[in-house]
C-alpha atoms as a PDB file:
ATOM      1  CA  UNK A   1      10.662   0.681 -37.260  1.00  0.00           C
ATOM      2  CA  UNK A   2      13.550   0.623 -34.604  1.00  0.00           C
ATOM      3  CA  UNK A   3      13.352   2.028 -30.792  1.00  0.00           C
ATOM      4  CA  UNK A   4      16.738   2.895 -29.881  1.00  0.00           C
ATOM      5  CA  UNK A   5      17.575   3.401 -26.075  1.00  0.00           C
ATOM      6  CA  UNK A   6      17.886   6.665 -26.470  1.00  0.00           C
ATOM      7  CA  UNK A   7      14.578   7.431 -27.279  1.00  0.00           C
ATOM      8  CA  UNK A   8      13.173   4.903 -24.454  1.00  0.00           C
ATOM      9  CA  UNK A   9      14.879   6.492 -21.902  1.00  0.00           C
ATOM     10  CA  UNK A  10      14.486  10.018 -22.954  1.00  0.00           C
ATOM     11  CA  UNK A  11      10.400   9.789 -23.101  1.00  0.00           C
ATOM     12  CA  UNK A  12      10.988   7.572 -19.562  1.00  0.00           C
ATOM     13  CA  UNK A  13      12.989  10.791 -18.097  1.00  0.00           C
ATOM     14  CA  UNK A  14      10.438  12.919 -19.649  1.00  0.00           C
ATOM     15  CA  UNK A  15       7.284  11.022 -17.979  1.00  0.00           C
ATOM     16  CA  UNK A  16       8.974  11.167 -14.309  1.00  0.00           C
ATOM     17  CA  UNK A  17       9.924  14.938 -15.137  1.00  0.00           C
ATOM     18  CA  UNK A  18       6.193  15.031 -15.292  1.00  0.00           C
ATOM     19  CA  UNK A  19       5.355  13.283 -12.489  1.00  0.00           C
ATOM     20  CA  UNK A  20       7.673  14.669 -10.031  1.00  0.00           C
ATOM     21  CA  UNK A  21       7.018  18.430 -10.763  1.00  0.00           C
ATOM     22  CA  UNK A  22       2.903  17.699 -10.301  1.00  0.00           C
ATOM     23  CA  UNK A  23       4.288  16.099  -6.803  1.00  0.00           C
ATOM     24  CA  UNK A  24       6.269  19.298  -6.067  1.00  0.00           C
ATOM     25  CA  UNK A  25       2.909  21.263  -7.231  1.00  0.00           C
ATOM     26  CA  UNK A  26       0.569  19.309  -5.194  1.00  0.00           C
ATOM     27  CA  UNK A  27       2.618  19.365  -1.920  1.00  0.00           C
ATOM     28  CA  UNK A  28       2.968  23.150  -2.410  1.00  0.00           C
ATOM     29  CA  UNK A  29      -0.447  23.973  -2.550  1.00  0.00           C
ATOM     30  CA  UNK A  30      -1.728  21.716   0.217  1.00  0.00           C
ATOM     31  CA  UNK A  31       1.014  23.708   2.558  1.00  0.00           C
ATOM     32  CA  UNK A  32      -0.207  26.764   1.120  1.00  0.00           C
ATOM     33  CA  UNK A  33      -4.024  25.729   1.741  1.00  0.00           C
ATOM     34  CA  UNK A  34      -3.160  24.459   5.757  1.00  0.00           C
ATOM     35  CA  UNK A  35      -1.204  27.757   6.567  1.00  0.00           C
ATOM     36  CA  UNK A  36      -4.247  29.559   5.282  1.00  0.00           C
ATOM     37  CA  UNK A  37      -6.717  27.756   7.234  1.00  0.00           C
ATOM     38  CA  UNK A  38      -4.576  27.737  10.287  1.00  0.00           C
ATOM     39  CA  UNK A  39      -4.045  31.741  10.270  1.00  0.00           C
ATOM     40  CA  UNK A  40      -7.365  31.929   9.681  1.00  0.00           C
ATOM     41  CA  UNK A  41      -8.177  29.656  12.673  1.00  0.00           C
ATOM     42  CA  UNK A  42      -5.346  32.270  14.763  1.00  0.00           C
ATOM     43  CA  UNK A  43      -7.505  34.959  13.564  1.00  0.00           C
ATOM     44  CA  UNK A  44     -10.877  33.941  14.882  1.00  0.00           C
ATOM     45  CA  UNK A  45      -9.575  32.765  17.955  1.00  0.00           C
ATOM     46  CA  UNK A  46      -8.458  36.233  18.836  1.00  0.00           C
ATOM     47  CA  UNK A  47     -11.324  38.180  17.577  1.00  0.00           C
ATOM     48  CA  UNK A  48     -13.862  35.839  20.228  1.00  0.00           C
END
């Protein structure tokens, strides 16, 4: 059974499509999380 290139490089694109988009997921909900926590933090500090 024969690899061609084509195939390499396809499942190779498909594994950093992967990989990149869970990056872009991560770093979206850990700025999500931190501007929660810090208007939350706004929020007490007013209410004291």
């Amino acid at each position: 059974m024969e690899v061609s290139p084509v195939s390499v490089m396809s499942a190779a694109v498909l594994g950093m499509l992967v990989i990149v988009t869970g990056g872009v997921a991560y770093l979206t909900l850990a700025e999500w999380r931190d501007r929660r926590r810090k208007d939350n933090e706004k929020r007490e500090a007013r209410r004291r």
